[in-house]
Every structure is written in C-alpha cells, then in structure tokens.
N, C-alpha and C. Protein backbone atom coordinates (compact mmCIF):
# COMPACT_ATOMS: atom_id res chain seq x y z
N UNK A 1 -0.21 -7.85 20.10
CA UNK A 1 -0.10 -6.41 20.15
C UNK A 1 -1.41 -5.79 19.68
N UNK A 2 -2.11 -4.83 20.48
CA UNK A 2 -2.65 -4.18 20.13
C UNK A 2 -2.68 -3.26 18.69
N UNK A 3 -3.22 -3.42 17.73
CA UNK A 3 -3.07 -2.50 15.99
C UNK A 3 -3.47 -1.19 16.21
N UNK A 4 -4.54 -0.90 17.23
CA UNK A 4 -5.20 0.08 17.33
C UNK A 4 -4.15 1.24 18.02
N UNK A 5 -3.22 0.55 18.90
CA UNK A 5 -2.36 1.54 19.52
C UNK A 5 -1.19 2.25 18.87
N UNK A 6 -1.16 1.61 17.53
CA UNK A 6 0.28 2.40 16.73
C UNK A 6 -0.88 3.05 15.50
N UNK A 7 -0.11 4.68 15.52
CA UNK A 7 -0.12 5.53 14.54
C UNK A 7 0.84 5.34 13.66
N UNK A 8 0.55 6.01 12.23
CA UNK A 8 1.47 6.32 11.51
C UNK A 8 1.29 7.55 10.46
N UNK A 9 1.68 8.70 10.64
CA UNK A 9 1.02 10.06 9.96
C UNK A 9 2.27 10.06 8.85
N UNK A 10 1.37 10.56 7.61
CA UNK A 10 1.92 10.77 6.53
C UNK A 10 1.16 12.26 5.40
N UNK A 11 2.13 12.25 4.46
CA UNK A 11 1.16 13.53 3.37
C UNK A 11 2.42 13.59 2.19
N UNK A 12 2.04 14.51 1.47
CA UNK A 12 2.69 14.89 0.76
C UNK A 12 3.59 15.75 0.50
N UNK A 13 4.47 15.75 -0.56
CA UNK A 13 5.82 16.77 -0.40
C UNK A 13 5.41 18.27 0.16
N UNK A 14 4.06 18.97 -0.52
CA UNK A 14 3.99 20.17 -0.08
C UNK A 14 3.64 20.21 1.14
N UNK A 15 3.24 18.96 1.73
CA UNK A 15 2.57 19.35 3.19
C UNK A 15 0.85 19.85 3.19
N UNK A 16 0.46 20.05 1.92
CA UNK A 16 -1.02 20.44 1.71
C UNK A 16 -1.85 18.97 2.35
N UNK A 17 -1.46 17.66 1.84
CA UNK A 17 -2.36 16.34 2.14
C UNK A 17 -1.30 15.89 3.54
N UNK A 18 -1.96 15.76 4.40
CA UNK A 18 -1.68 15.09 5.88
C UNK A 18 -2.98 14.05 5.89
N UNK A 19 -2.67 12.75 6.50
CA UNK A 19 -3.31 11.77 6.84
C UNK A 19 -2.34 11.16 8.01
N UNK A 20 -3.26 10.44 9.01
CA UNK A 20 -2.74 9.31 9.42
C UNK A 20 -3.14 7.68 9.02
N UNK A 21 -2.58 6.91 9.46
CA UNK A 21 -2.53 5.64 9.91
C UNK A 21 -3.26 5.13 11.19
N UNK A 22 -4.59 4.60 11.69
CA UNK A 22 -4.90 4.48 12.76
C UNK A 22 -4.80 3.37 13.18
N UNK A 23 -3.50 2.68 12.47
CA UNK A 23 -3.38 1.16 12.71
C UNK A 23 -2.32 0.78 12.60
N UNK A 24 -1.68 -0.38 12.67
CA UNK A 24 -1.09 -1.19 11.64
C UNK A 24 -1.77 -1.50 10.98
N UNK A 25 -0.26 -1.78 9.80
CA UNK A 25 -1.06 -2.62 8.49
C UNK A 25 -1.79 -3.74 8.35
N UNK A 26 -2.51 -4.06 7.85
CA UNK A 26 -2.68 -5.84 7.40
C UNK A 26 -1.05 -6.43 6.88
N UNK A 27 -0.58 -5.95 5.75
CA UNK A 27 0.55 -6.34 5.56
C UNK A 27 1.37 -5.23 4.74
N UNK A 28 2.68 -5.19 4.73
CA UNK A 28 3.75 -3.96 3.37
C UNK A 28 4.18 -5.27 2.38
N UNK A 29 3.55 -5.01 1.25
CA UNK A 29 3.99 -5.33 0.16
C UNK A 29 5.14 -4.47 -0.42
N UNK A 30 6.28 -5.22 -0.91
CA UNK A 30 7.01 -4.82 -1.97
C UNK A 30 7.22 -5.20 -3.24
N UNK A 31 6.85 -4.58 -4.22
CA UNK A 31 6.05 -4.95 -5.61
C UNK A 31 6.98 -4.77 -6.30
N UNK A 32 7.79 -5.91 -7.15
CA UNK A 32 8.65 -5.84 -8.06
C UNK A 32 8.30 -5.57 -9.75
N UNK A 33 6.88 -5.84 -9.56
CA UNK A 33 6.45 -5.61 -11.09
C UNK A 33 6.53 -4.89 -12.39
N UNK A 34 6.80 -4.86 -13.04
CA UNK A 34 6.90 -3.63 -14.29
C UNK A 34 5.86 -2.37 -14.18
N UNK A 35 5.26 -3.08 -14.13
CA UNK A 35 4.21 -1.78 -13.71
C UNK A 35 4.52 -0.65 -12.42
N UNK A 36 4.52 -1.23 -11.78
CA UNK A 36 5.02 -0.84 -9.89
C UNK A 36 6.32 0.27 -10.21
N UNK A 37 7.30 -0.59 -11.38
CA UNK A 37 8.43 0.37 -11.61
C UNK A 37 7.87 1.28 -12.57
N UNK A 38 7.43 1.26 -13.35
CA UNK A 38 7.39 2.32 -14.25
C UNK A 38 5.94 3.05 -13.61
N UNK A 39 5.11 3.25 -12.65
CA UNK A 39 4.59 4.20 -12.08
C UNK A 39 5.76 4.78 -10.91
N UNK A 40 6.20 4.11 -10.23
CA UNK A 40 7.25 4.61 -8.99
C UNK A 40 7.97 5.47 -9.58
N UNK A 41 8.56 4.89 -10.88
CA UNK A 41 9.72 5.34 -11.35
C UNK A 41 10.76 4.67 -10.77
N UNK A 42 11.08 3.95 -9.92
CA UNK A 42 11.86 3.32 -9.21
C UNK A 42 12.41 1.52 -9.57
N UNK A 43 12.85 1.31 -8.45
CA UNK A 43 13.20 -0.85 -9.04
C UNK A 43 11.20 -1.28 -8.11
N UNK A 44 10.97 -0.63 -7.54
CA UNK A 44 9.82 -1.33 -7.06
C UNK A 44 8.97 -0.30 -5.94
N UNK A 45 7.45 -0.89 -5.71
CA UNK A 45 6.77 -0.02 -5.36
C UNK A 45 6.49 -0.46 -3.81
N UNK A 46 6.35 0.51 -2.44
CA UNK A 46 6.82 -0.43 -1.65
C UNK A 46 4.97 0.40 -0.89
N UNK A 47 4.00 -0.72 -0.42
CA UNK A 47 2.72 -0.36 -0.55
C UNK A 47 2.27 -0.89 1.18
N UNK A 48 1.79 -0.36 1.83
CA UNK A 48 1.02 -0.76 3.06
C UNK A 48 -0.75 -0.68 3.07
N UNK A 49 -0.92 -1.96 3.41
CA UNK A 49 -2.30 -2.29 2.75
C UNK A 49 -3.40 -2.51 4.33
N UNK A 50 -3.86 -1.43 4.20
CA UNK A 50 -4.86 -0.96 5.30
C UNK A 50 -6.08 -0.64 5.21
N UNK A 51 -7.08 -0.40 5.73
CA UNK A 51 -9.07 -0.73 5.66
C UNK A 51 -8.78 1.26 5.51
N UNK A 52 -9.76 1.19 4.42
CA UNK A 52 -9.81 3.00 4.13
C UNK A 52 -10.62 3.25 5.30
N UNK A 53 -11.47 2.86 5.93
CA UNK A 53 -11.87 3.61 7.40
C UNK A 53 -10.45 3.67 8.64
N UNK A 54 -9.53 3.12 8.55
CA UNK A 54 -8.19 3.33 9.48
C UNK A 54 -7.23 4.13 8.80
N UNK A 55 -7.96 5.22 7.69
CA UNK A 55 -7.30 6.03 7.13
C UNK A 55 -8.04 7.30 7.51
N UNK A 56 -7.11 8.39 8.07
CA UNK A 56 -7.80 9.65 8.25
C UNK A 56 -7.42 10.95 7.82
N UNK A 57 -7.87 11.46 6.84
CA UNK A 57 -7.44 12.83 5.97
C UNK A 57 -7.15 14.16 7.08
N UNK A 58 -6.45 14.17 7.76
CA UNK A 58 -6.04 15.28 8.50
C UNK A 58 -5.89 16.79 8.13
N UNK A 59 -5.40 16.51 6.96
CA UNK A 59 -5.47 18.29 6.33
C UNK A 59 -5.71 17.93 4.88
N UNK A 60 -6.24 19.20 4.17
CA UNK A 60 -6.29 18.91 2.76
C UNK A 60 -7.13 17.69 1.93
N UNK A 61 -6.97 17.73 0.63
CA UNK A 61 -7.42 16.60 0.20
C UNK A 61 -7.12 16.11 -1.03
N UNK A 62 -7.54 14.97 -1.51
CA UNK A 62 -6.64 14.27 -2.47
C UNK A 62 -7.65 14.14 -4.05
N UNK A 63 -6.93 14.33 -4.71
CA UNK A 63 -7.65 14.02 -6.05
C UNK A 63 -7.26 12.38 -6.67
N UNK A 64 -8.27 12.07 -6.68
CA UNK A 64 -8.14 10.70 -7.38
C UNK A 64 -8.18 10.35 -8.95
N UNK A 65 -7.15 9.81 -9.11
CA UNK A 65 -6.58 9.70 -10.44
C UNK A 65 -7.05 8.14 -11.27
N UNK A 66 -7.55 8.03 -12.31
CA UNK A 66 -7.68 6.40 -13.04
C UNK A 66 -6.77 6.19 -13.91
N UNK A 67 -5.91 4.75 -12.98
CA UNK A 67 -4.57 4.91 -14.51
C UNK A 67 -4.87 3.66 -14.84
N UNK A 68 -4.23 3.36 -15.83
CA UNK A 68 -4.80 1.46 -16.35
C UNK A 68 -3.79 1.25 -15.50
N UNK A 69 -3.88 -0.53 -15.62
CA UNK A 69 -3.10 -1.87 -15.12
C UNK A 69 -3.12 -2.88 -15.87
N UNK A 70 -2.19 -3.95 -15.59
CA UNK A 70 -1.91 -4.88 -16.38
C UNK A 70 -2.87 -5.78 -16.24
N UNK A 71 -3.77 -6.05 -15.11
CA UNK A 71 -5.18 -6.49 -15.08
C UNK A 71 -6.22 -6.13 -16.09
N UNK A 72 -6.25 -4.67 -16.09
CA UNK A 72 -6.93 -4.53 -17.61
C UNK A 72 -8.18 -3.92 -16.37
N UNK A 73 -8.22 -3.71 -15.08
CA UNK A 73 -9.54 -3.34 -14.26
C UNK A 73 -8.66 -1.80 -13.68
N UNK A 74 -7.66 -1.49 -13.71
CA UNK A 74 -7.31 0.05 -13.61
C UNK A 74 -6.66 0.27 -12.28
N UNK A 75 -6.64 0.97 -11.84
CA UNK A 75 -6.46 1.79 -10.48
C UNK A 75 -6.17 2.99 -9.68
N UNK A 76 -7.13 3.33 -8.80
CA UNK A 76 -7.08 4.93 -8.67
C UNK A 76 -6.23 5.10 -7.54
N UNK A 77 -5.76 6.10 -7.97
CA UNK A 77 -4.04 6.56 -7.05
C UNK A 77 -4.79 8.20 -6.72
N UNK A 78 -4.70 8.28 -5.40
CA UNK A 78 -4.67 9.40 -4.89
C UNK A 78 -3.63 10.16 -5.17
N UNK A 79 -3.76 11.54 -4.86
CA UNK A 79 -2.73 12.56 -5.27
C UNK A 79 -2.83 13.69 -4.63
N UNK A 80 -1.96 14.28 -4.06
CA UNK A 80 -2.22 15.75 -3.86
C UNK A 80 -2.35 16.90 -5.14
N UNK A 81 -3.25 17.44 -5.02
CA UNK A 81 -4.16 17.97 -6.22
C UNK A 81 -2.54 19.34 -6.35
N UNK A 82 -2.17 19.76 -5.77
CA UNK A 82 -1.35 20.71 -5.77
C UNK A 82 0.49 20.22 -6.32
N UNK A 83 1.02 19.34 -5.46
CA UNK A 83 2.21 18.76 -5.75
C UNK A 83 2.35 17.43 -6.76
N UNK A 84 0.85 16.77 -6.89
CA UNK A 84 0.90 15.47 -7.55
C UNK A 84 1.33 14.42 -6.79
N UNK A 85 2.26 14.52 -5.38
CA UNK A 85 2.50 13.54 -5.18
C UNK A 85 1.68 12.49 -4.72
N UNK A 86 1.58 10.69 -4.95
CA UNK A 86 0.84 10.17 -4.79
C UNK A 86 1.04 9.45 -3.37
N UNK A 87 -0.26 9.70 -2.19
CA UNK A 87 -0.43 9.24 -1.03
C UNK A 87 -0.28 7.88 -0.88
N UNK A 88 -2.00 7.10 -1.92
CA UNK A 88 -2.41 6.04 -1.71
C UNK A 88 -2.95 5.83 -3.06
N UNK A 89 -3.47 3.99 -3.22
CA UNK A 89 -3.86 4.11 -4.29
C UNK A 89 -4.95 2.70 -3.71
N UNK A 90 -6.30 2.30 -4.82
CA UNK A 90 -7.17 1.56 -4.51
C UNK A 90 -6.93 0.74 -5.71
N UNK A 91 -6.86 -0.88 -5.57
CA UNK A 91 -7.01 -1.56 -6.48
C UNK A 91 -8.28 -2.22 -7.20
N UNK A 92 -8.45 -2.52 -8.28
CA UNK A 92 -9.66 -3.29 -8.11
C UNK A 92 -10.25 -4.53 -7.73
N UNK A 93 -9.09 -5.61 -6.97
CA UNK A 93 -9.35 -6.44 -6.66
C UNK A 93 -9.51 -6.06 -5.19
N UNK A 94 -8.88 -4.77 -4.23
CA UNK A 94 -9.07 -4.94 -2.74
C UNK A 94 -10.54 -3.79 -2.96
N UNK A 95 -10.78 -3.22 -3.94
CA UNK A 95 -11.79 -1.95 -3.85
C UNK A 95 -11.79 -0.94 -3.55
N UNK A 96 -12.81 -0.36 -2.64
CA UNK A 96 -12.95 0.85 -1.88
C UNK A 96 -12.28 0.83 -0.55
N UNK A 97 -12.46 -0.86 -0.13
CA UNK A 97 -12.07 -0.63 1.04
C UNK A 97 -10.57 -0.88 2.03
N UNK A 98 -9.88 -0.92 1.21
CA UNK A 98 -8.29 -0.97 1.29
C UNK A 98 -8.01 0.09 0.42
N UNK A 99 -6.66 0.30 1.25
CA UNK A 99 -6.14 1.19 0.50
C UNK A 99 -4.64 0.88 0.78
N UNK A 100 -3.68 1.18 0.16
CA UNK A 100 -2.48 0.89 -0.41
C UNK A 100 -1.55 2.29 -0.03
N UNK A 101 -1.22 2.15 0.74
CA UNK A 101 -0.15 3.57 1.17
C UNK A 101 0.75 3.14 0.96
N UNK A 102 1.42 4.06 0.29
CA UNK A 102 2.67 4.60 -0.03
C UNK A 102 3.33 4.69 0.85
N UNK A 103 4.54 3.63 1.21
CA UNK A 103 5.01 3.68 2.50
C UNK A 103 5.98 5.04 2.46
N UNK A 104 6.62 5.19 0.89
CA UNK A 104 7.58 6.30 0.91
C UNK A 104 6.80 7.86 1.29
N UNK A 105 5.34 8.19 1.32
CA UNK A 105 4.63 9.08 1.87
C UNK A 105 4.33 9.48 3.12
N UNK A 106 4.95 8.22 3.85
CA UNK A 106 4.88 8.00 5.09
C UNK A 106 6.29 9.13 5.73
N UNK A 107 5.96 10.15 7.13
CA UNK A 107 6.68 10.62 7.55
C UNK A 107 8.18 9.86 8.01
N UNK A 108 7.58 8.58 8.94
CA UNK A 108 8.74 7.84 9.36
C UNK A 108 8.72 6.47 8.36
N UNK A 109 8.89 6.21 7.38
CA UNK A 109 8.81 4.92 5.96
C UNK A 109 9.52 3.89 6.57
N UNK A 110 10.60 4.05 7.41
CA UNK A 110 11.09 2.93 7.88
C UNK A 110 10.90 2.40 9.40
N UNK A 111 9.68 2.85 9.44
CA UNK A 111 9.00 1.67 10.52
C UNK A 111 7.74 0.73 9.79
N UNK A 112 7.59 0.70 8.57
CA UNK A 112 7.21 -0.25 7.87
C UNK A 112 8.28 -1.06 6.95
N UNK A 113 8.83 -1.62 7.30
CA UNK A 113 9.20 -2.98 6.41
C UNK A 113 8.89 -3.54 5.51
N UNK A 114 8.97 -4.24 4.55
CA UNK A 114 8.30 -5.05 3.44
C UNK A 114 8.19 -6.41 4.45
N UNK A 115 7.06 -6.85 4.81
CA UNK A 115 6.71 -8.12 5.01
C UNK A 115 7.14 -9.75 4.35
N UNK A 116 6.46 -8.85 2.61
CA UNK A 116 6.92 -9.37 1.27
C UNK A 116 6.97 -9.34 0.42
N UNK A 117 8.12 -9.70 -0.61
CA UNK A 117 7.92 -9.04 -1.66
C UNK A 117 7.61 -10.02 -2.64
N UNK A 118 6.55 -8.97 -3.48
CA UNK A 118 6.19 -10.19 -4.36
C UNK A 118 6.61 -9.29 -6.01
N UNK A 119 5.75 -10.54 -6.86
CA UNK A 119 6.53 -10.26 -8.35
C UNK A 119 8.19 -10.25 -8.66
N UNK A 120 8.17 -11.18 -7.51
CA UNK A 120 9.79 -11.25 -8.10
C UNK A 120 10.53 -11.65 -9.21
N UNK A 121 9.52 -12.09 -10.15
CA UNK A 121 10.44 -12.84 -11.66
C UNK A 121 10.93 -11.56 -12.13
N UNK A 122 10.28 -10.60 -11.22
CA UNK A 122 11.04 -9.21 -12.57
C UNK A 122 11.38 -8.09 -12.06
N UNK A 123 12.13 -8.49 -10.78
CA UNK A 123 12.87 -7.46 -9.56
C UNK A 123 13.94 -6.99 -10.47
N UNK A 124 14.65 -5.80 -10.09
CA UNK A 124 15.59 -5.74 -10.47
C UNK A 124 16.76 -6.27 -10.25
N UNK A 125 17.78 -7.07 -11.18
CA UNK A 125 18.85 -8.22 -10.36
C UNK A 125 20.08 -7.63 -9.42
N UNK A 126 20.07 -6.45 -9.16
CA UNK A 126 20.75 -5.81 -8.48
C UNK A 126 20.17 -5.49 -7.35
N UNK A 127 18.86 -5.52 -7.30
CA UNK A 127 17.79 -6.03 -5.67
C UNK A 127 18.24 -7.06 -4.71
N UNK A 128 18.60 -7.04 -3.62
CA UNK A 128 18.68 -7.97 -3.07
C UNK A 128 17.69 -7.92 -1.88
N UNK A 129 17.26 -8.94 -2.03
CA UNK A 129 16.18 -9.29 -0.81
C UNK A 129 16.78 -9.58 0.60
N UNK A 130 16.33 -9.18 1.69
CA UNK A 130 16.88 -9.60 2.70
C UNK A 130 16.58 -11.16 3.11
N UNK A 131 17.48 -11.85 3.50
CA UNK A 131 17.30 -13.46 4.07
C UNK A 131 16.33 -13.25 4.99
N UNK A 132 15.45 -14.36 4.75
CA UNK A 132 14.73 -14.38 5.72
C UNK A 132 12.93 -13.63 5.65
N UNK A 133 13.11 -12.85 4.88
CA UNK A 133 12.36 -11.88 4.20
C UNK A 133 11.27 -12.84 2.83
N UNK A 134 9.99 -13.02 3.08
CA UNK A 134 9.18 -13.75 2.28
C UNK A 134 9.22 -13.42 0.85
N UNK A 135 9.30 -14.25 -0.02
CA UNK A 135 9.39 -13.14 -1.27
C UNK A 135 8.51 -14.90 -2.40
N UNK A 136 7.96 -14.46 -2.99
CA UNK A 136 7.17 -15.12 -4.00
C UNK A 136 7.35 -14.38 -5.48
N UNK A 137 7.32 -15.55 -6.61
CA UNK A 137 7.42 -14.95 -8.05
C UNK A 137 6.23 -14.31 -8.69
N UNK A 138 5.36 -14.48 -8.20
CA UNK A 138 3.92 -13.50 -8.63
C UNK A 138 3.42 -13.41 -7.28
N UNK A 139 1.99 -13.44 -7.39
CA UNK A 139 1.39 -13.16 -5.84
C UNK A 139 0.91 -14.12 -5.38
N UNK A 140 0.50 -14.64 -4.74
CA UNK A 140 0.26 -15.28 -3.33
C UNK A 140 -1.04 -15.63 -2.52
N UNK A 141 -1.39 -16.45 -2.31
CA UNK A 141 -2.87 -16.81 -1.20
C UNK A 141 -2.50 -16.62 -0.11
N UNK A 142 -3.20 -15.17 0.17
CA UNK A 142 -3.39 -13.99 1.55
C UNK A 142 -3.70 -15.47 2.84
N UNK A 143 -4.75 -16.42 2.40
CA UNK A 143 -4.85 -18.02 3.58
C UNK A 143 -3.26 -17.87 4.17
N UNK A 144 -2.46 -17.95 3.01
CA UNK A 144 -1.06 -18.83 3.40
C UNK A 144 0.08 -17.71 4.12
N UNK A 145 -0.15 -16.69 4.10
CA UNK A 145 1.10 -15.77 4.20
C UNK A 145 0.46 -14.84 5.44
N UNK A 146 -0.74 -14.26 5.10
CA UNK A 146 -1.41 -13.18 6.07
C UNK A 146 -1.46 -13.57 7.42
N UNK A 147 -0.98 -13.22 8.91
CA UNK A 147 -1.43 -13.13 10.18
C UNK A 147 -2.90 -13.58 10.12
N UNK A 148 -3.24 -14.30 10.82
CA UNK A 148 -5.07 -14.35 11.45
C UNK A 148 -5.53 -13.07 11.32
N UNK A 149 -4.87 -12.48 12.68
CA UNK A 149 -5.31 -10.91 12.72
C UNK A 149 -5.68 -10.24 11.48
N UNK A 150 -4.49 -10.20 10.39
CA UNK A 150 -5.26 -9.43 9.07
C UNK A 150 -6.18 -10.25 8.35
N UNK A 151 -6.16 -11.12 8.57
CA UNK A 151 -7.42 -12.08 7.83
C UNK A 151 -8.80 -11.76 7.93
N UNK A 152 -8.92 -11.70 9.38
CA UNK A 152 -10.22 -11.52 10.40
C UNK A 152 -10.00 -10.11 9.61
N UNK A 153 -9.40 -8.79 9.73
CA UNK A 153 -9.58 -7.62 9.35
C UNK A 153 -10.01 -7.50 7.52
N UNK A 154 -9.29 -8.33 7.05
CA UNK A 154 -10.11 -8.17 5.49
C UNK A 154 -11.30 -8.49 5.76
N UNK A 155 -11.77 -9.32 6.20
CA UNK A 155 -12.95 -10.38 6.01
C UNK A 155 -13.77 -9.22 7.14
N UNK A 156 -13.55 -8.69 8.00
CA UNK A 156 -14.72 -7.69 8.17
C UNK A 156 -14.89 -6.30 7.42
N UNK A 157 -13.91 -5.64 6.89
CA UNK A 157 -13.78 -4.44 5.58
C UNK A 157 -14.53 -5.45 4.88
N UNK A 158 -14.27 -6.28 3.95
CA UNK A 158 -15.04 -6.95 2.97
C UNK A 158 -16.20 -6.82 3.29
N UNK A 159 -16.65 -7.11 4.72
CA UNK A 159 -18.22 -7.04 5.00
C UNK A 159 -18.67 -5.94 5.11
N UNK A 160 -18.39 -4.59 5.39
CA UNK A 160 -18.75 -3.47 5.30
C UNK A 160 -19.01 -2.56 4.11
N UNK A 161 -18.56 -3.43 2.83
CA UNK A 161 -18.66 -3.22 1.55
C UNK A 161 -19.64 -2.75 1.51
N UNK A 162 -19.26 -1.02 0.75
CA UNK A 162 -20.87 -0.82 0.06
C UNK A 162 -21.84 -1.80 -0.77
C-alpha cells in the first residue's frame, strides 16, 4: 500500500491547532506505563509515531511544553497554547524527527489501532488486550516488530537529522 495516499487530520478541542497526517504511521503504540497514565490521566497512552516532516500544521500553532520522564532525558509535548490540549509529543530517544500523535487528537482515532502495546508489566489488570494483538513487558527491538517499510522510513528521518 501506498503510505503517501492515506491522510489523517487532527487538532485540538478548541479547534484553534488543526494538523494533518500525510501518511501512515511507522507504527501506534499503546503505552501501559505509569508515566503514560499519569500524563493521559487515563489506563494508557495510545501514540502514532510518524517523521515530523509528514506532519503539517494546518491552522494555528502549538506551544511546546518540557515535562520530565522516567528516562531522566524529558519530553516535549505539544499543546494548544489556548485549550492545553496535547496534539503530539517528541521523545528524546526518537528526537526532532518523530513525533508521537496523539491518536485520541486525531479526528477519526479509530482508524489507528494499537499495533502494540508495550509496558505491559503495569497495564491496568482490567485492560484486556485483544488476541492476537502484539504486546511486550517493556519495549522492544523496532529490527524485530517494525514493517521494512517503517524501518527504511526511520533510517531515512534519522538521516535527515539536523
């Protein structure tokens, strides 16, 4: 399948931040972690991980926020400067050039799926994973789990690194 041919437009509650999606994802993570919950507020954080150039700010714009992590290297979460709600966020292990959407920011959220979910030692036990559905107790070697296709796509974002 062509990646280039599926959109996916998203923004925030007020409608001030509009972006699209000029792709598919590389992959939707669903993040069971403590952390994941206590920023979501939720049992888990559900993230689509895409090259910040296949991201396009359509209206408005986002203020970027530095919150710590359990890494101890941080991470900046976009926001709509007006409602707070958070779009996307950058880690410090993917950088500048991934970015992490918020699938729940997403207009239509359920045409992304969780691929997989990871951090499962500390899902909530009332989570149930779907059969069939990849799920690992921490995270994972992107070699073993990732499509070619997103492979080849990190590995050229990686090269475009400032």
């Amino acid at each position: 399948m062509n990646t280039q041919s599926e959109t996916f437009d998203g923004g925030c509650t007020c409608r001030f931040v509009r972006y699209r999606m000029a792709s598919k994802p590389l992959i939707v993570h669903c993040c069971h972690c403590r952390w994941c919950q206590r920023e979501s507020g939720a049992s888990f954080a559900l993230n689509a991980l895409i090259e910040a150039d296949r991201v396009q700010l359509l209206h408005g714009d986002v203020e970027v926020i530095s919150t710590p992590s359990k890494s101890g290297n941080g991470q900046k979460i976009a926001r709509c400067p007006k409602c707070r709600i958070a779009v996307w966020s950058n880690y410090y292990q993917a950088g500048e050039v991934i970015r992490f959407i918020r699938v729940g920011s997403l207009d239509e959220p359920d045409r992304l799926p969780p691929d997989i979910h990871i951090y499962t030692t500390t899902k909530q036990p009332w989570v149930v994973i779907p059969p069939g559905t990849p799920a690992v107790a921490e995270l994972y070697s992107l070699r073993e789990l990732w499509p070619k296709e997103s492979l080849e796509r990190m590995a050229q974002a990686r090269a475009q690194k400032p």
